[in-house]
C-alpha atoms as a PDB file:
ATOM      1  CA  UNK A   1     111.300   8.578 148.336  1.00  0.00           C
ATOM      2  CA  UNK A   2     112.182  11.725 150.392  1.00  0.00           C
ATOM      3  CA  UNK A   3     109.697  13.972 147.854  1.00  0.00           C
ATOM      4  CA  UNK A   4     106.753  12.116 148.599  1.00  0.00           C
ATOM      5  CA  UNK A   5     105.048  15.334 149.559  1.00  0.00           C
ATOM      6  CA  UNK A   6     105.802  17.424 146.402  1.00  0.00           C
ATOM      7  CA  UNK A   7     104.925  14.245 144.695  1.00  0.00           C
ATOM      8  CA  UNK A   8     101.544  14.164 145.804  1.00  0.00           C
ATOM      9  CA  UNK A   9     100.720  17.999 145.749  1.00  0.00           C
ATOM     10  CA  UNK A  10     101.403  17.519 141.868  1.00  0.00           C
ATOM     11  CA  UNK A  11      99.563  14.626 141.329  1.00  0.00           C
ATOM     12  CA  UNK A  12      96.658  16.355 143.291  1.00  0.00           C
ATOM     13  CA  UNK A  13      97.310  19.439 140.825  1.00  0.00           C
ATOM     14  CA  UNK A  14      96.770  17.579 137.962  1.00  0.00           C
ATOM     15  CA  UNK A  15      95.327  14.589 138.056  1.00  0.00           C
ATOM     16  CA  UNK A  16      92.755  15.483 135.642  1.00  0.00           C
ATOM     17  CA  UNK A  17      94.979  15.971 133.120  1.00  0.00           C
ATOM     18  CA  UNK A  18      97.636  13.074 133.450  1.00  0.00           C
ATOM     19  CA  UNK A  19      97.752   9.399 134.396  1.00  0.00           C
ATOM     20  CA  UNK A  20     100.222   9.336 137.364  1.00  0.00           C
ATOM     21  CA  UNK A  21     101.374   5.799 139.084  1.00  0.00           C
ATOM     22  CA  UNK A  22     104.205   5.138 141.717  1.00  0.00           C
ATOM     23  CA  UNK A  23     106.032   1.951 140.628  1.00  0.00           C
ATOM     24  CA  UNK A  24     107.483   0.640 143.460  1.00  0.00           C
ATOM     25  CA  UNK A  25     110.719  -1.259 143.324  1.00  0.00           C
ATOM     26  CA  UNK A  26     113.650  -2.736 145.422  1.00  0.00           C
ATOM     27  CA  UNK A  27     114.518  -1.108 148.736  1.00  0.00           C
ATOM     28  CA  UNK A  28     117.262   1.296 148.300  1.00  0.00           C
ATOM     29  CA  UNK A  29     118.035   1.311 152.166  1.00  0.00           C
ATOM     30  CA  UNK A  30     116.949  -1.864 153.420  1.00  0.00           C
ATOM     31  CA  UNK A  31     117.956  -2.772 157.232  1.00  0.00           C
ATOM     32  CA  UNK A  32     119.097  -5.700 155.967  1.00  0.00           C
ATOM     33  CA  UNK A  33     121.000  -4.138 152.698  1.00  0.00           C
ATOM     34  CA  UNK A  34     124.370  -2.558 151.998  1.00  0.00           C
ATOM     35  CA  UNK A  35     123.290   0.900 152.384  1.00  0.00           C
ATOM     36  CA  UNK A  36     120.982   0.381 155.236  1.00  0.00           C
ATOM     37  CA  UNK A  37     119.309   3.590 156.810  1.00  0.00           C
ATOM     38  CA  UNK A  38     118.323   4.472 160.212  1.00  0.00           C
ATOM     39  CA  UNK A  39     115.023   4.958 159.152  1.00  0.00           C
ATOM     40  CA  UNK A  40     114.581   1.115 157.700  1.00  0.00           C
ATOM     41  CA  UNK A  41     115.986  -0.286 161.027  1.00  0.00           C
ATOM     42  CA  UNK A  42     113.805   1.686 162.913  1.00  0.00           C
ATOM     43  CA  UNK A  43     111.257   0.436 161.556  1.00  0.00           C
ATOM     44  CA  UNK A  44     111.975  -2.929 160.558  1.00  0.00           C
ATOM     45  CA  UNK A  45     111.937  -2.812 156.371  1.00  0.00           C
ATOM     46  CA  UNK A  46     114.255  -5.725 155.139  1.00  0.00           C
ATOM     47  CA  UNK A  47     114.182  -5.978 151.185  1.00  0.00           C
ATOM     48  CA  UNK A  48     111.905  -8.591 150.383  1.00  0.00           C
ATOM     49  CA  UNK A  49     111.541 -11.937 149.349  1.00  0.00           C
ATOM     50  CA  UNK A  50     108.365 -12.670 147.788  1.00  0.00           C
ATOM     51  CA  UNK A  51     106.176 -10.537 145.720  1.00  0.00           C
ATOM     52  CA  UNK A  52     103.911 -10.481 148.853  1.00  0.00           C
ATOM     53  CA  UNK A  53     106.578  -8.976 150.945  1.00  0.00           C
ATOM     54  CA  UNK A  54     107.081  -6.712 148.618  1.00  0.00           C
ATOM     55  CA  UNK A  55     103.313  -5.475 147.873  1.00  0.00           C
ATOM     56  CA  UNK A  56     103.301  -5.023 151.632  1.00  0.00           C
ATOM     57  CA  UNK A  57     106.270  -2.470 152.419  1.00  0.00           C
ATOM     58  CA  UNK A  58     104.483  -0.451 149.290  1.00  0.00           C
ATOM     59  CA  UNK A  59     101.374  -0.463 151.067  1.00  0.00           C
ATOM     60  CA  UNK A  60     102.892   0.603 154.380  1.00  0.00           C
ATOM     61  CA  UNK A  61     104.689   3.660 152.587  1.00  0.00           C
ATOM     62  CA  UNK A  62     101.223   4.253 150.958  1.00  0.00           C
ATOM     63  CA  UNK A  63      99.419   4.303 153.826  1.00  0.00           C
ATOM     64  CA  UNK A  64     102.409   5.870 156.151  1.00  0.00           C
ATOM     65  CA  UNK A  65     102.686   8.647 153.544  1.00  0.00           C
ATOM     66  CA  UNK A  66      98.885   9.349 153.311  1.00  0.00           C
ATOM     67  CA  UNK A  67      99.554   8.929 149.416  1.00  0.00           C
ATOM     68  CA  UNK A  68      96.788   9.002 147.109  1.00  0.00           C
ATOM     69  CA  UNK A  69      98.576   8.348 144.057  1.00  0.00           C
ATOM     70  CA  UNK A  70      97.898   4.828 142.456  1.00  0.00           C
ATOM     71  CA  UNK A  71     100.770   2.515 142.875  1.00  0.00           C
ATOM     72  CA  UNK A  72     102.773  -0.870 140.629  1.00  0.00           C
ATOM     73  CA  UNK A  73     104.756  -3.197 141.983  1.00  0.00           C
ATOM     74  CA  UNK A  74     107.696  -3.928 139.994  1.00  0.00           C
ATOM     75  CA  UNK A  75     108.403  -7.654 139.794  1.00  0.00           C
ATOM     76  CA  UNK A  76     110.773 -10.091 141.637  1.00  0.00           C
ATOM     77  CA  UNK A  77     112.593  -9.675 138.423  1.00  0.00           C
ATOM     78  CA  UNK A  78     113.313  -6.204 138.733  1.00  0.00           C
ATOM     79  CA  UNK A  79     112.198  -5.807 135.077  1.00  0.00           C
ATOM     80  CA  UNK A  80     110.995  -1.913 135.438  1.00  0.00           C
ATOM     81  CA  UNK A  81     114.084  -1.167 138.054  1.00  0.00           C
ATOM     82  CA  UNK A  82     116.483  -2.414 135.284  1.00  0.00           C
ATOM     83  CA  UNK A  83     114.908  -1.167 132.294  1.00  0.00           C
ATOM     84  CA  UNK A  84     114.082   2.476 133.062  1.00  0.00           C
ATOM     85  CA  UNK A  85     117.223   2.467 135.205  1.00  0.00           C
ATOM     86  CA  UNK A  86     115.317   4.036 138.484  1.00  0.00           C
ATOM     87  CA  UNK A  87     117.162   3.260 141.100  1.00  0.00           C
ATOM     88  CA  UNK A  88     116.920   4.423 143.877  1.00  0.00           C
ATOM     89  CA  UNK A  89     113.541   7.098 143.063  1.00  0.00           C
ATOM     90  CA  UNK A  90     113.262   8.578 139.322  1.00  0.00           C
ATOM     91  CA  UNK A  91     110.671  10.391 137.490  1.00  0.00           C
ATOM     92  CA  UNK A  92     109.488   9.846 134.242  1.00  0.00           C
ATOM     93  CA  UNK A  93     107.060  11.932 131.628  1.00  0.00           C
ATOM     94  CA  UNK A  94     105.679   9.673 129.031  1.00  0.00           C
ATOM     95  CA  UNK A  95     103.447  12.164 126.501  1.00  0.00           C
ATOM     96  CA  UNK A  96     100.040  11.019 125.006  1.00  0.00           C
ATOM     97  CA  UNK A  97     101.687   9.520 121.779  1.00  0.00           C
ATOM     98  CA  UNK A  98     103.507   7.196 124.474  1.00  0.00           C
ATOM     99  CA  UNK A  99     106.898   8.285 123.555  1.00  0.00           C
ATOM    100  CA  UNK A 100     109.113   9.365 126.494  1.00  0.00           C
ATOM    101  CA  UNK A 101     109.416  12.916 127.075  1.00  0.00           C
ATOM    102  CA  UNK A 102     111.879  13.510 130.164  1.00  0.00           C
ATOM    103  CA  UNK A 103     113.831  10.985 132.150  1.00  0.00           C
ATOM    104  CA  UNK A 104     114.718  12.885 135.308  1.00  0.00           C
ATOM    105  CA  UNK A 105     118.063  12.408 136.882  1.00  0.00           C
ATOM    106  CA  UNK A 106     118.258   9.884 139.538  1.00  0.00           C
ATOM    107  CA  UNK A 107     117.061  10.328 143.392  1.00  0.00           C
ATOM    108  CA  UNK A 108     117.446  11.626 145.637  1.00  0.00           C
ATOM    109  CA  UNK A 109     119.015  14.802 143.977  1.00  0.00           C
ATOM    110  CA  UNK A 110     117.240  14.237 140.641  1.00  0.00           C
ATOM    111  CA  UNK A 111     113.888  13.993 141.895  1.00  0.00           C
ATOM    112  CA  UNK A 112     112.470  17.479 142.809  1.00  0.00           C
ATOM    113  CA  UNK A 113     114.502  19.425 140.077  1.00  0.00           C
ATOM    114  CA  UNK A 114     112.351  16.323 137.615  1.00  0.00           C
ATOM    115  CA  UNK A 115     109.127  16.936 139.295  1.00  0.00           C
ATOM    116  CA  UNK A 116     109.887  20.803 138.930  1.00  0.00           C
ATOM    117  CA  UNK A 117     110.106  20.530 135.580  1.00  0.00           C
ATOM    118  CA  UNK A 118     106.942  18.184 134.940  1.00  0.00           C
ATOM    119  CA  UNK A 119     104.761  20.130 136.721  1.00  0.00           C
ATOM    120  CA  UNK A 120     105.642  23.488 134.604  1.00  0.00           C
ATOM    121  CA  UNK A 121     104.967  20.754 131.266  1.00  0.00           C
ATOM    122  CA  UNK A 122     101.834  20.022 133.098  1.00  0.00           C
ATOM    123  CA  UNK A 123     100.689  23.649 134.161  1.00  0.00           C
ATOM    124  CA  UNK A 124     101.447  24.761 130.326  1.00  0.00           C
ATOM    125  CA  UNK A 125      99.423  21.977 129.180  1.00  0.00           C
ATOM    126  CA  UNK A 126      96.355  22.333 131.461  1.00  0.00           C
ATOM    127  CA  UNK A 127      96.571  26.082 130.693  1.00  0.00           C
ATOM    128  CA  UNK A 128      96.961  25.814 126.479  1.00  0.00           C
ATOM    129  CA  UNK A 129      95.238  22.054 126.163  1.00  0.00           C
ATOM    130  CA  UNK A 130      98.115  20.908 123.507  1.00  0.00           C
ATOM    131  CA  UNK A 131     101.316  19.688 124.571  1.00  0.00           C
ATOM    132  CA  UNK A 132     103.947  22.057 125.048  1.00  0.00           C
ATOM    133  CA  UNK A 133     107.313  21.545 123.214  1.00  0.00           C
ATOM    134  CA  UNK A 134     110.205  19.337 125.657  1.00  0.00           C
ATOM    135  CA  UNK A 135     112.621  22.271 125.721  1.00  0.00           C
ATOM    136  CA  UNK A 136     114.212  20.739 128.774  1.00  0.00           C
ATOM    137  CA  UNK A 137     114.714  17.336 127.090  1.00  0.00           C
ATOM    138  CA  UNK A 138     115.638  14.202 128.336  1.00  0.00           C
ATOM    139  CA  UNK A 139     117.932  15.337 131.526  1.00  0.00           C
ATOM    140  CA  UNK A 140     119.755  11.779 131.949  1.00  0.00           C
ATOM    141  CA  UNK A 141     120.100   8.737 129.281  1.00  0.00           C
ATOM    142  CA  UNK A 142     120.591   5.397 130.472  1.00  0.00           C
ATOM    143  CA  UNK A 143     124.429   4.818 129.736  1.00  0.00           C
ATOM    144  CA  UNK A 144     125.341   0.732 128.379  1.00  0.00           C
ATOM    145  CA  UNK A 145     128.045   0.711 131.052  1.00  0.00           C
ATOM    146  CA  UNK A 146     125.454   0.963 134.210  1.00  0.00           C
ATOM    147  CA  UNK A 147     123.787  -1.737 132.408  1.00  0.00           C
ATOM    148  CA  UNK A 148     126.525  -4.057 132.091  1.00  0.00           C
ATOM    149  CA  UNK A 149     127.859  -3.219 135.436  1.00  0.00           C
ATOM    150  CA  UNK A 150     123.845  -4.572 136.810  1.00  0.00           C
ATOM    151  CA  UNK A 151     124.268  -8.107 134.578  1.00  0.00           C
ATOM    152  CA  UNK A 152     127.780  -8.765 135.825  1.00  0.00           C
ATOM    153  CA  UNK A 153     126.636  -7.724 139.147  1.00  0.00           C
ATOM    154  CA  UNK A 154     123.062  -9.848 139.410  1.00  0.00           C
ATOM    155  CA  UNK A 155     125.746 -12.705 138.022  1.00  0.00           C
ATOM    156  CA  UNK A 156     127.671 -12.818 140.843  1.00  0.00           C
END
């Protein structure tokens, strides 16, 4: 999550308005993975093996971060990874009638030009108090062939 800062300064901007939540899932970069960083060697995050494990890296990059936003743990399972297809970082606007209203590109490219564009929806909606029309849409959709390529892959 290399936003984490513009990530909080909207969630500080308008929290009163919107439900935010981080949903943490599988490491990215793991030390132990096959992208592994400098930064997760440094300091020691392997991808997890129990829930536990898991709920504990989120906490350190909650607490390393100085994040205030509420945070999920996505499942062993992978469920929410899979499903909304947000690997590695991804944001999401769901409106009040619970239907999605943007699905940002992927991270790390697709993250701040997301959150860009959900804070303007949010600053139009604080300002007007009715939901503004989703001119910018839905900026990525899910394609079948990413989710067949993850089943044959998780078969393996």
């Amino acid at each position: 999550m290399r936003q984490v800062g513009a990530l909080e300064s909207t969630y500080q901007n308008y929290k009163d308005i919107a439900d935010f939540y981080i949903v943490y899932i599988h490491e990215a970069h793991a030390a132990d993975g096959k992208r592994p960083t400098d930064f997760a060697k440094e300091k020691g995050i392997t991808e997890p093996a129990t829930f536990d494990q898991r709920c504990t890296v989120a906490t350190r990059l909650i607490e390393e971060k100085k994040l205030t936003i509420p945070c999920l743990i996505d499942g062993m399972d992978n469920a929410v990874a899979d499903a909304y297809h947000a690997h590695p970082d991804r944001v999401f606007l769901i409106r009040t009638d619970g239907k999605l209203g943007m699905a940002g590109n992927r991270g790390p490219r697709g993250f701040k030009p997301a959150l860009d564009k959900v804070a303007d929806w949010l600053a139009e909606y604080k300002k007007t108090g009715t939901e503004p029309p989703l001119a910018f849409g839905i900026l990525e959709k899910p394609s079948k062939k990413r989710s067949n390529r993850r089943s044959s892959s998780a078969e393996r």
